[in-house]
Protein backbone atom coordinates (compact mmCIF):
# COMPACT_ATOMS: atom_id res chain seq x y z
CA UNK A 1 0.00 0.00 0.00
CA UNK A 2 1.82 3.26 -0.99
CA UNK A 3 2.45 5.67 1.89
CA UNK A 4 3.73 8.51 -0.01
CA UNK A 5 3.01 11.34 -2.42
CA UNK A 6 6.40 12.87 -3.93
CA UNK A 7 6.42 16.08 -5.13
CA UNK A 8 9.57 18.35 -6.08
CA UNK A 9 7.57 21.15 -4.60
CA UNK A 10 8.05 23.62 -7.65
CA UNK A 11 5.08 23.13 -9.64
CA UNK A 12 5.78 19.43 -9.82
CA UNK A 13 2.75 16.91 -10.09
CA UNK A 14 2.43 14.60 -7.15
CA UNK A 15 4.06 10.83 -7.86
CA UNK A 16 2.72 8.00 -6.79
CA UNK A 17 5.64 6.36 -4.94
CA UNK A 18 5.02 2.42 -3.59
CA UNK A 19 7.31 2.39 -0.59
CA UNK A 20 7.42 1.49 3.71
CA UNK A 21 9.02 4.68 4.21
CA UNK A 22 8.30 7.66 5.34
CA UNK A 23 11.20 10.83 5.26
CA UNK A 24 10.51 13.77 6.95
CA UNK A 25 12.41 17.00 5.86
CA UNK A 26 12.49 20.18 7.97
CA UNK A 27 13.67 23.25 5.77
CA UNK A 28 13.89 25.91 7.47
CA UNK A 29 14.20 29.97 6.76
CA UNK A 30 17.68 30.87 5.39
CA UNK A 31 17.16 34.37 6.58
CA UNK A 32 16.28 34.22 10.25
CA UNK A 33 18.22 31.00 10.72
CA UNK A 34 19.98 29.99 14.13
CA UNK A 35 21.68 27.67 15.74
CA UNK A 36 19.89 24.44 17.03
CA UNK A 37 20.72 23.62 20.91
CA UNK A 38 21.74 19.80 21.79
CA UNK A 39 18.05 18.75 23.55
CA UNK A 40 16.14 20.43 20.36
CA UNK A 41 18.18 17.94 18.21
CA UNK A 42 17.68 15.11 20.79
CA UNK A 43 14.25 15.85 20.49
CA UNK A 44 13.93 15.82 16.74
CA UNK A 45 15.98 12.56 17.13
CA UNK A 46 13.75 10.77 19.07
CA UNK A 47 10.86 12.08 17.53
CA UNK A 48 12.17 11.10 14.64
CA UNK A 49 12.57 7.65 15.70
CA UNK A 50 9.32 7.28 17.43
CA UNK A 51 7.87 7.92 13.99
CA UNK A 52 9.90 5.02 12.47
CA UNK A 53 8.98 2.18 15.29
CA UNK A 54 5.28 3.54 14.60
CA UNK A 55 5.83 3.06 11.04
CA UNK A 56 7.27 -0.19 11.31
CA UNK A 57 4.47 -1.16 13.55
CA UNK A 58 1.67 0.01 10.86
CA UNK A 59 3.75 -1.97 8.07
CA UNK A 60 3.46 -5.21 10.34
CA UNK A 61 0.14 -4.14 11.42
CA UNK A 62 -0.86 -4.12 7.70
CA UNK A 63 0.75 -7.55 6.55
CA UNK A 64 -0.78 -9.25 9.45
CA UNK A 65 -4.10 -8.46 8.45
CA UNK A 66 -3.51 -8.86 4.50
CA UNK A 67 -2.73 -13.01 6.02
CA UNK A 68 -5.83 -12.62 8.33
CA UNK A 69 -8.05 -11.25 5.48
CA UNK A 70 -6.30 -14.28 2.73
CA UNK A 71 -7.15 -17.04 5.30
CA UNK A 72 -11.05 -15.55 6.29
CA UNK A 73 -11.08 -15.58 2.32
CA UNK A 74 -10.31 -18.80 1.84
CA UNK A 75 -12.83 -20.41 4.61
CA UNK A 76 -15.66 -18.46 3.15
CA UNK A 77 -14.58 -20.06 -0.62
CA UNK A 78 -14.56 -23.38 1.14
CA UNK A 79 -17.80 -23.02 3.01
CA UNK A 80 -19.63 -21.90 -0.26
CA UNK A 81 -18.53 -25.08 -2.30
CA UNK A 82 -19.48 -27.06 0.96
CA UNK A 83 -22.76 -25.14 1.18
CA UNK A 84 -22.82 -25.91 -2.82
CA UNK A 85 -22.23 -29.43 -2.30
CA UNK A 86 -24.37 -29.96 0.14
CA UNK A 87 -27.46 -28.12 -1.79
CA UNK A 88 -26.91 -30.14 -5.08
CA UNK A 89 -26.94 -33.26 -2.74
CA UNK A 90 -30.27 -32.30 -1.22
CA UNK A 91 -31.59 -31.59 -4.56
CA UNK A 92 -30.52 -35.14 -6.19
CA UNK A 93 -32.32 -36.60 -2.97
CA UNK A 94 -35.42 -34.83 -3.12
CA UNK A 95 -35.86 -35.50 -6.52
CA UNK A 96 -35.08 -39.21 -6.17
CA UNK A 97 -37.45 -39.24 -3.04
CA UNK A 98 -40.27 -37.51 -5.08
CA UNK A 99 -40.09 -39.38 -8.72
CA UNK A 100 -41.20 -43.04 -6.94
CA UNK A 101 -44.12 -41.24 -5.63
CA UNK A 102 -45.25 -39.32 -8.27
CA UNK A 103 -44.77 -42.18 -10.36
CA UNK A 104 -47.10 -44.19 -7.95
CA UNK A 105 -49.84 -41.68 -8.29
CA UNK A 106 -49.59 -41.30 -11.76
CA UNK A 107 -49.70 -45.00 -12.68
CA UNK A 108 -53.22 -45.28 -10.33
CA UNK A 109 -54.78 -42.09 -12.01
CA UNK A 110 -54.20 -44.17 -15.23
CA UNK A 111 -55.93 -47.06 -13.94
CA UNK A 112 -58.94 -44.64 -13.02
């Protein structure tokens, strides 16, 4: 499942890009620009790789219920040609059950 839309940012159209992962990129004023103190990066750090466990976590997330989803998919296939089966069977008796009887009646309305 694609996570991203890429996009040069200068009149660029959007791309479609099928990927896990996500980049964040800070850009920043040229013009009023400081300097960034040692918690502010360690912050940004570990923001940054809070975002990539959750990330990793979604992707997992994701696959595990893609298998869930294949394997509910399959039972419901295999309970519908059961269910199938087992219809067609019912039919081919009932209309073995019925035929001797009918046949019965018809033969005495004859006689009649």
């Amino acid at each position: 499942m694609p996570m991203l839309w890429v996009s040069n940012f200068k009149g660029g159209t959007p791309e479609l890009v099928d990927t896990c992962y996500a980049i964040l990129v800070l850009v920043l004023p040229f013009v009023n620009s400081r300097t960034w103190s040692y918690q502010e990066l360690e912050i940004v750090e570990v923001v940054a790789d809070q975002v990539a466990v959750a990330l990793e976590e979604s992707q997992l997330t994701r696959e595990k219920l893609a298998e869930q989803n294949r394997a509910l998919q399959q039972a419901a296939k295999e309970n519908a040609m059961m269910a199938s089966q087992a219809i067609n069977s019912f039919q081919k008796v009932m209309s073995h059950g019925l035929r001797r009887p009918m046949h019965s009646i018809l033969g005495l309305i004859s006689i009649l």
